[in-house]
N, C-alpha and C. Protein backbone atom coordinates (compact mmCIF):
# COMPACT_ATOMS: atom_id res chain seq x y z
N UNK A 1 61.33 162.81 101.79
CA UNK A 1 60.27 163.41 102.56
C UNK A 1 59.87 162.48 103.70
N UNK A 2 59.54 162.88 104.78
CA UNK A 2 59.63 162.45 105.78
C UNK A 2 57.38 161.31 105.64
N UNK A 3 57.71 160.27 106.40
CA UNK A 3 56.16 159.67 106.69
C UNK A 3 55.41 160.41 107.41
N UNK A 4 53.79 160.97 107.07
CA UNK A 4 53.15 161.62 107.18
C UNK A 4 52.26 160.84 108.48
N UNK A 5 52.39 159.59 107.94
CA UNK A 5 51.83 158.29 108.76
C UNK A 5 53.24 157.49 109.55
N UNK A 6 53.71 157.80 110.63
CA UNK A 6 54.57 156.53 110.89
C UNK A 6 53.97 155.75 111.61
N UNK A 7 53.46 154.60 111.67
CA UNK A 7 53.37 153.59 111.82
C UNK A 7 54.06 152.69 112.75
N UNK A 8 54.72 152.27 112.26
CA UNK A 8 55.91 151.18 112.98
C UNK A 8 56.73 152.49 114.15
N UNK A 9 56.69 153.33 113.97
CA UNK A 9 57.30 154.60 115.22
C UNK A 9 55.96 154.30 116.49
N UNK A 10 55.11 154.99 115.94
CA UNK A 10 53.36 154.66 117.10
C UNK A 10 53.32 153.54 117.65
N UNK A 11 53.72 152.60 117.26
CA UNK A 11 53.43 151.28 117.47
C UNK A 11 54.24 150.69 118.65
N UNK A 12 55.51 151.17 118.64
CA UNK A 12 56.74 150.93 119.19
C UNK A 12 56.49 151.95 120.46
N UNK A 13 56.33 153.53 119.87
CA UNK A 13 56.07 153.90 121.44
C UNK A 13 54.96 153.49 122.08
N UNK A 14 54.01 153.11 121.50
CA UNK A 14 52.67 152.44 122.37
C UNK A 14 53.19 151.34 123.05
N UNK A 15 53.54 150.45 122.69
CA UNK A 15 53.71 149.11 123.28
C UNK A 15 55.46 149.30 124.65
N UNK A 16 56.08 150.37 124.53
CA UNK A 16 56.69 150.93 125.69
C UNK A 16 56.33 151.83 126.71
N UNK A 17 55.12 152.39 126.26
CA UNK A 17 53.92 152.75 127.35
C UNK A 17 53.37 151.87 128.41
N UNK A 18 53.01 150.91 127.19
CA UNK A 18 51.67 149.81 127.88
C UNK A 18 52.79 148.73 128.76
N UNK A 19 53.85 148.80 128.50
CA UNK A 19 55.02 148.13 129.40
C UNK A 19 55.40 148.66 130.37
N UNK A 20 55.39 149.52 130.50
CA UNK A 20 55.99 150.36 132.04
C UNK A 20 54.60 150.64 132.68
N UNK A 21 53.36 150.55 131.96
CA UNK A 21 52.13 150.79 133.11
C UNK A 21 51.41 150.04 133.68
N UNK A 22 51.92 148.67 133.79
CA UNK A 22 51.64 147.72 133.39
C UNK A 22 52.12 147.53 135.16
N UNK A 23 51.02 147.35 136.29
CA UNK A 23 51.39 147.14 137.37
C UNK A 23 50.89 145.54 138.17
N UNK A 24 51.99 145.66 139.18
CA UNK A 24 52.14 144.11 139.54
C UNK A 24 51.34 143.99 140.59
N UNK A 25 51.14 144.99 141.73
CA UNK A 25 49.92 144.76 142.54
C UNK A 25 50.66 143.78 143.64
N UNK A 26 49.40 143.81 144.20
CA UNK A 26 49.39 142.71 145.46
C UNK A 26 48.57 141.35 145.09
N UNK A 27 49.11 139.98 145.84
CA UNK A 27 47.88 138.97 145.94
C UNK A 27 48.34 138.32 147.12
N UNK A 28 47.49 137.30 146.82
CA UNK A 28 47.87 136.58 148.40
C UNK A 28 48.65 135.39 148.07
N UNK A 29 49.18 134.97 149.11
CA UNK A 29 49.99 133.39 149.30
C UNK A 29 49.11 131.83 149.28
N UNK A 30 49.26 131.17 148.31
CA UNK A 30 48.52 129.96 148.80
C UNK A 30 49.12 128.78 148.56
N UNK A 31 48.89 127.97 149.15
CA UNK A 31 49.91 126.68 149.55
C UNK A 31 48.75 125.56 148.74
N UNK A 32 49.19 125.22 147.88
CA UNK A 32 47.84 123.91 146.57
C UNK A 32 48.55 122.67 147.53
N UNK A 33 49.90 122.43 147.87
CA UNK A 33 50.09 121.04 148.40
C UNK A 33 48.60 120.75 149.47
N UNK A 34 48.85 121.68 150.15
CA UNK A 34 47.66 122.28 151.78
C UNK A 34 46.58 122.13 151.40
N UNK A 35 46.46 122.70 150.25
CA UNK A 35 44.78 123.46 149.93
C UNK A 35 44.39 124.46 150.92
N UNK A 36 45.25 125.33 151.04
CA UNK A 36 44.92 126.51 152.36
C UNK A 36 45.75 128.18 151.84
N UNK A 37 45.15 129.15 152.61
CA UNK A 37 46.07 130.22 152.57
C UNK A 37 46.73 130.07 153.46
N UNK A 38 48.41 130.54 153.09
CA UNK A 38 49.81 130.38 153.87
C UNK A 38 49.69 131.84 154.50
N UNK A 39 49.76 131.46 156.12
CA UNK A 39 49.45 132.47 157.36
C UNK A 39 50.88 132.75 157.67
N UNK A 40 50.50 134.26 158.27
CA UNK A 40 51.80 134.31 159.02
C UNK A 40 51.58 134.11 159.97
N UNK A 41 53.03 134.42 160.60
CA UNK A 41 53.27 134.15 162.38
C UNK A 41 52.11 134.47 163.36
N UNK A 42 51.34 135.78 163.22
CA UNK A 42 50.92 136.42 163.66
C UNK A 42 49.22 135.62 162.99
N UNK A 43 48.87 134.97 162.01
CA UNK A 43 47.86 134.48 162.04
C UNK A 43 47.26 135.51 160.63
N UNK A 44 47.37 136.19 159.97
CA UNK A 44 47.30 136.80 158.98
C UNK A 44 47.62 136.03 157.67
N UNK A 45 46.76 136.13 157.13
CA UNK A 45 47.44 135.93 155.20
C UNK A 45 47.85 136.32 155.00
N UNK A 46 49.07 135.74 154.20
CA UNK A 46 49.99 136.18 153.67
C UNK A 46 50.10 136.78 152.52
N UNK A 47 50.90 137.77 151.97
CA UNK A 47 50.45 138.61 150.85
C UNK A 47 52.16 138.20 150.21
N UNK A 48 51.94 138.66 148.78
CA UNK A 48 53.00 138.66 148.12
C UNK A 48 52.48 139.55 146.82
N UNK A 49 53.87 140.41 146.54
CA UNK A 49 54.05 141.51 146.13
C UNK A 49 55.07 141.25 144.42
N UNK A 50 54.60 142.13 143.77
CA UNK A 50 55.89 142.32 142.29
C UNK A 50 55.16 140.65 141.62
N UNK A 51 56.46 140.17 141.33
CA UNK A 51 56.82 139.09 140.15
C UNK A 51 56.15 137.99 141.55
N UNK A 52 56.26 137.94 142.58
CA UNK A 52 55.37 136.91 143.37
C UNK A 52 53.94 136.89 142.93
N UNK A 53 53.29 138.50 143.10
CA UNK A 53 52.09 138.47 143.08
C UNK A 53 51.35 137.35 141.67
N UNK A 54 52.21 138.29 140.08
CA UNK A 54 52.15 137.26 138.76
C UNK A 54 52.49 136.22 139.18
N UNK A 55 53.36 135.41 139.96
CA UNK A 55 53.51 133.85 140.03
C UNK A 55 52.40 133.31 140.62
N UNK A 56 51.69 134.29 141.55
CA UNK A 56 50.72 133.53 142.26
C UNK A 56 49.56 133.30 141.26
N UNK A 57 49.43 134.69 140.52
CA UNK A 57 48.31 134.60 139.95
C UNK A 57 48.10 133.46 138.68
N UNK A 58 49.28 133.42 138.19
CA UNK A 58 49.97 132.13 137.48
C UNK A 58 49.60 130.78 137.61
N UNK A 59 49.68 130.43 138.73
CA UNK A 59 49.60 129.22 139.46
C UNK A 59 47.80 128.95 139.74
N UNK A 60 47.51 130.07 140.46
CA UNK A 60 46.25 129.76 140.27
C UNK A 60 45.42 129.67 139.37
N UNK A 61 45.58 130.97 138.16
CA UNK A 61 44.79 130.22 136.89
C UNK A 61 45.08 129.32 136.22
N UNK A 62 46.81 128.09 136.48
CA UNK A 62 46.06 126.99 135.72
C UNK A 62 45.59 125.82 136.73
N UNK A 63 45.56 126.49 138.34
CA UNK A 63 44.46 125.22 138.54
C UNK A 63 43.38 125.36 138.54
N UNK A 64 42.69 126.58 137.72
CA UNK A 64 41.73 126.95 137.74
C UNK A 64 40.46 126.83 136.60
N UNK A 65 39.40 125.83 136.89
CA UNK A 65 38.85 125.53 135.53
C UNK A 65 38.21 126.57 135.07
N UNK A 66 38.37 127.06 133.56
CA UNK A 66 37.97 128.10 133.20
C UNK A 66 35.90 127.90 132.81
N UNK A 67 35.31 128.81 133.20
CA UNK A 67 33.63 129.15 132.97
C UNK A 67 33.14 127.95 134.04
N UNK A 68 33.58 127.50 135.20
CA UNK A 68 33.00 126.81 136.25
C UNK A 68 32.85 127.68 137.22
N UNK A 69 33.52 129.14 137.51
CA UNK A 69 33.12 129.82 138.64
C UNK A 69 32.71 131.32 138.13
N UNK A 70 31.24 131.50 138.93
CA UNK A 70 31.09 132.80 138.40
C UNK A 70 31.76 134.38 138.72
N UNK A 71 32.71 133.56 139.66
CA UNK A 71 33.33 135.53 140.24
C UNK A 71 34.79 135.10 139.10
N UNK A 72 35.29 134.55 138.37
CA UNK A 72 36.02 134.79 137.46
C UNK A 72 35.33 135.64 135.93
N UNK A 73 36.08 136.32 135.10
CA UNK A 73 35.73 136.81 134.11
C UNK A 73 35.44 135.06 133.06
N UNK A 74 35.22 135.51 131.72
CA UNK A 74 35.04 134.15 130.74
C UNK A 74 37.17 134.11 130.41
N UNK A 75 37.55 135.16 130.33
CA UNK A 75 39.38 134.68 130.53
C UNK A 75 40.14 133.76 131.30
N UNK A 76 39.11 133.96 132.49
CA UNK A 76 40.25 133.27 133.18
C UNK A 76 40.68 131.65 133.51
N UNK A 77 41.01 131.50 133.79
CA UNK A 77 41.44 129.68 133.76
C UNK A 77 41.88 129.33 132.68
N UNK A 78 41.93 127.47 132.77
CA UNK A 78 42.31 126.93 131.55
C UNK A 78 40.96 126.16 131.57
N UNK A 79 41.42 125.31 130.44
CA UNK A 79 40.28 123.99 129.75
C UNK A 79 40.99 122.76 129.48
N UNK A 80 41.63 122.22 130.59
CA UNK A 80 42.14 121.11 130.48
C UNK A 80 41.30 119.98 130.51
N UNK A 81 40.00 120.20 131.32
CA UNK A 81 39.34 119.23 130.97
C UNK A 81 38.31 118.96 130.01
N UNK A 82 38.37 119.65 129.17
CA UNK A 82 37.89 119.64 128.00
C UNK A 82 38.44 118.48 126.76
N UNK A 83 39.63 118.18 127.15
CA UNK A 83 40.74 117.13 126.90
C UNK A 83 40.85 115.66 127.24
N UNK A 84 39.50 115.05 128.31
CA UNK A 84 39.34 114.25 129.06
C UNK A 84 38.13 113.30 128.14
N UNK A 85 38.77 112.15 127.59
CA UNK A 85 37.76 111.23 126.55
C UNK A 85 37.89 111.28 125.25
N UNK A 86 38.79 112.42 125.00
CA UNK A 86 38.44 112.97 122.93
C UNK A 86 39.19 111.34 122.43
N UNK A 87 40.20 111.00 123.30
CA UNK A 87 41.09 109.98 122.60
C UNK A 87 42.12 110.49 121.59
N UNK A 88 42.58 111.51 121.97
CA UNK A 88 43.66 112.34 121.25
C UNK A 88 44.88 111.33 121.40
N UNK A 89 45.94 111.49 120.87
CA UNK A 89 47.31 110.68 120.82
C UNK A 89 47.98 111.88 121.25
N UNK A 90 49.08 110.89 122.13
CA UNK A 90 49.86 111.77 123.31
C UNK A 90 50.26 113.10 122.41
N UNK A 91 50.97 112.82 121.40
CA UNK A 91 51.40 114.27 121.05
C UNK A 91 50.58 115.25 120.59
N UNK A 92 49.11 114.73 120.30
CA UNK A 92 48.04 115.86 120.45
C UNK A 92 48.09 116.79 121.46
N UNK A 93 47.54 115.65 122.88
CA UNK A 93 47.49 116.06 123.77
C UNK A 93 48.62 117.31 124.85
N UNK A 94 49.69 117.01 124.25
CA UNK A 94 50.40 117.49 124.15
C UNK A 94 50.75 119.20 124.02
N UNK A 95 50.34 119.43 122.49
CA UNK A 95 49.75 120.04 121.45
C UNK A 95 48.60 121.13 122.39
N UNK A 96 47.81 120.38 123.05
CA UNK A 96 46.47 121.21 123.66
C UNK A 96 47.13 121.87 124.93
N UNK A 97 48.02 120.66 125.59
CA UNK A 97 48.36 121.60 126.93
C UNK A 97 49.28 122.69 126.55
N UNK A 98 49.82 123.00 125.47
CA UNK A 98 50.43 123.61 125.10
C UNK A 98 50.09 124.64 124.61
N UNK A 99 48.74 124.75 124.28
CA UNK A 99 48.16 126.00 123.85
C UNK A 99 47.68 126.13 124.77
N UNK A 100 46.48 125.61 125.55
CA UNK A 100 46.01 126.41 126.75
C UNK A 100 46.67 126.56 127.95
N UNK A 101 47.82 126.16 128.07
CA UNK A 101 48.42 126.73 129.12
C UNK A 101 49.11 128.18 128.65
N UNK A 102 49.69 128.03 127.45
CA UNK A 102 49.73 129.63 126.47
C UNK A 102 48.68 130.82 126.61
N UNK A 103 47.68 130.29 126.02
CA UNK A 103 46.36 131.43 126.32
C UNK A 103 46.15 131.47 128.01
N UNK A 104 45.84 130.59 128.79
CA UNK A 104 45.69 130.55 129.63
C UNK A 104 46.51 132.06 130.96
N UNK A 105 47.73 131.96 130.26
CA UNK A 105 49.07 132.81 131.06
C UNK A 105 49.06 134.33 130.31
N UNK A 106 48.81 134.08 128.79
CA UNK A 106 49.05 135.20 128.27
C UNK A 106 48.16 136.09 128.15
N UNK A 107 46.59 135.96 128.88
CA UNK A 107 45.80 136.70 129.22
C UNK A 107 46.21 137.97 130.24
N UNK A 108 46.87 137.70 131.24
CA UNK A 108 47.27 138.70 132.18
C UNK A 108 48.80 139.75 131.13
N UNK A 109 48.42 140.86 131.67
CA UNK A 109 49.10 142.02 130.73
C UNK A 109 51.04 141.70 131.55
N UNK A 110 51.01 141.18 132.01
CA UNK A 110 52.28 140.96 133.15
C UNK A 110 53.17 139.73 133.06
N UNK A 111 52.11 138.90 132.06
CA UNK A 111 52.73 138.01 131.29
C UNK A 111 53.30 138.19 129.97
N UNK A 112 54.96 138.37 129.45
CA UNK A 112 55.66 138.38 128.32
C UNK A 112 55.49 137.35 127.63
N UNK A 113 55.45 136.06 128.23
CA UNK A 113 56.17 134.95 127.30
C UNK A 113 55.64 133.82 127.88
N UNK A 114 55.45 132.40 126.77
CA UNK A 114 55.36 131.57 127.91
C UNK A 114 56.23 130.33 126.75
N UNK A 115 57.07 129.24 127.51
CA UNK A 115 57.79 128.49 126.57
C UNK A 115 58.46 127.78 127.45
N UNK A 116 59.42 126.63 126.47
CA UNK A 116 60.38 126.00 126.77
C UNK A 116 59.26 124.87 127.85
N UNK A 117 58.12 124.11 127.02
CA UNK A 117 57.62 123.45 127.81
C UNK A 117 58.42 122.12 127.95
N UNK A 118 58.18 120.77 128.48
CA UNK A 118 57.84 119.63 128.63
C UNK A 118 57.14 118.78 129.31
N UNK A 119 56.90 117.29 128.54
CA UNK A 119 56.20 116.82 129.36
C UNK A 119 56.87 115.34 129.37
N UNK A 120 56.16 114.40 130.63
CA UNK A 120 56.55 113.59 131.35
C UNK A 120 55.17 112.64 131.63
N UNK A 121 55.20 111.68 130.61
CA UNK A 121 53.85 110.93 130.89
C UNK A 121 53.73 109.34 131.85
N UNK A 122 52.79 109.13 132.69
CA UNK A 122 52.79 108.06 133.53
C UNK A 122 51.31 107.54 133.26
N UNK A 123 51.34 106.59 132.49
CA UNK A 123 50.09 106.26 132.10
C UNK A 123 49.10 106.91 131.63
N UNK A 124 48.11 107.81 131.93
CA UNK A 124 46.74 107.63 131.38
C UNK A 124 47.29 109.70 131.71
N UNK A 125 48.00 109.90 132.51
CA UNK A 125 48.46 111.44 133.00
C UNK A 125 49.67 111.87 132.34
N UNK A 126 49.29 113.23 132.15
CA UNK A 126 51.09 113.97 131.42
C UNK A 126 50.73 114.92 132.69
N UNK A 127 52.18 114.78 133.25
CA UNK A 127 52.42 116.25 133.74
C UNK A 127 53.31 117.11 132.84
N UNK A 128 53.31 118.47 133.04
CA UNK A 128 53.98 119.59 131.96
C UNK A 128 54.36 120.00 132.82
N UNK A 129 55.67 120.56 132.59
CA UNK A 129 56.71 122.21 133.33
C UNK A 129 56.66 122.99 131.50
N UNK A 130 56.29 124.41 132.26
CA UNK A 130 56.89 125.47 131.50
C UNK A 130 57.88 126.35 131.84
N UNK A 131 57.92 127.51 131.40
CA UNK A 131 58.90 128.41 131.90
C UNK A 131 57.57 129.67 131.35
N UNK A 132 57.60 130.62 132.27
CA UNK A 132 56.43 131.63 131.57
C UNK A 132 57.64 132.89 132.21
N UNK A 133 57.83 134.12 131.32
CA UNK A 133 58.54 135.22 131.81
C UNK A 133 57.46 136.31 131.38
N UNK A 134 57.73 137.01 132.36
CA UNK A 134 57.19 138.37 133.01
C UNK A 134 57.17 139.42 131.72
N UNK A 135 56.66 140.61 131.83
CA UNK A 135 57.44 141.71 131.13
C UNK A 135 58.86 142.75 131.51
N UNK A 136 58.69 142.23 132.85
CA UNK A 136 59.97 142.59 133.91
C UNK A 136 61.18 141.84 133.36
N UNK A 137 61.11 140.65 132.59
CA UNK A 137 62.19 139.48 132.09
C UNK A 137 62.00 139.09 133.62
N UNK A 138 61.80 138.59 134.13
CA UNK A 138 61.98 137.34 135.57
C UNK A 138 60.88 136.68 134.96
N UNK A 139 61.76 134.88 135.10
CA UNK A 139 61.18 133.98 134.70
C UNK A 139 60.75 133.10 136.25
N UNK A 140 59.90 131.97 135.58
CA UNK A 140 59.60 131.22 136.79
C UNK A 140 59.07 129.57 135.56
N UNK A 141 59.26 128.50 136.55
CA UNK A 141 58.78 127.37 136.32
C UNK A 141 57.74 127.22 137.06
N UNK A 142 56.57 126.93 136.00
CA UNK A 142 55.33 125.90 136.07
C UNK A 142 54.85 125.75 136.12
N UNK A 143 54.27 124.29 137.01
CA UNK A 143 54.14 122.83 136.06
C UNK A 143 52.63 122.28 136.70
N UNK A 144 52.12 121.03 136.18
CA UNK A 144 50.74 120.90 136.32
C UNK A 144 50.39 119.62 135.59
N UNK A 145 49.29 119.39 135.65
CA UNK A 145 49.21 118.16 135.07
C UNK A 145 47.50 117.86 134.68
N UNK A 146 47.60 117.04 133.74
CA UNK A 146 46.30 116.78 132.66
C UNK A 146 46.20 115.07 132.49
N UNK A 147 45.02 114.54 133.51
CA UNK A 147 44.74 113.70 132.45
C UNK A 147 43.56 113.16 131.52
N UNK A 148 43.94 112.31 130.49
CA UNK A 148 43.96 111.94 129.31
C UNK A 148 43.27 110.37 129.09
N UNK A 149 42.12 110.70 129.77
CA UNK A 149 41.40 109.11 129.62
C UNK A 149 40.03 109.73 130.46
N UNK A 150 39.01 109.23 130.10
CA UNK A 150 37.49 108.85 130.16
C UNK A 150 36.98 108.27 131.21
């Protein structure tokens, strides 16, 4: 006799719904080396579209401290400096950038995945590269940095 309740069927077509409606939008271009928006020729901001737009938006929430600005929601950003004095041992620390750069990415519906981190420490600073992929599967690197002293 057939399930009266399927379950694991609902579940599966829901979550191939919420994947294909799942839109990429527009944002803008910004240059963090600069600290500026990247203009065009013509003197306009620059916009970027699809898997750019998620990279941008990417990039900016983790340089973005999370509950310091009020036109963000309480989601957005990270809490890296929340990490600054505890006296954690590197592979704690580690450990933390590793989750909040996780939550941090996997808040946006356009984010699949986030993994395949490392890090690279120079004294008192770790910088991290990740790899974060889309729901589209297009991946992208990165990277950022935390430090780890008082």
């Amino acid at each position: 006799m057939a399930n009266l309740f399927p379950e694991e069927e609902a579940v599966a077509a829901e979550a191939e719904v919420e994947e294909s409606e799942v839109r990429f939008g527009r944002g803008v271009r910004f240059d963090y080396e600069a600290g500026e928006f990247v203009l065009t020729p013509t003197g306009r901001i620059a916009e970027a579209e699809g898997a750019d737009a998620w990279l941008e938006w990417c990039r900016k929430a983790l340089q973005t401290e999370r509950y310091r600005h009020l036109v963000y929601s309480r989601d957005y950003g990270q809490e890296f400096e929340t990490l600054i004095g505890l006296g954690l041992s590197r592979s704690a620390v580690e450990s933390e950038i590793l989750r909040i750069t996780t939550e941090t990415l996997m808040t946006d519906p356009r984010t699949e995945a986030v993994g395949n981190f490392s890090f690279e420490w120079q004294g008192e600073k770790c910088f991290f590269a990740c790899e974060a992929r889309s729901v589209r599967d297009e991946t992208a690197l990165l990277q950022g940095s935390v430090v780890n002293g008082g």
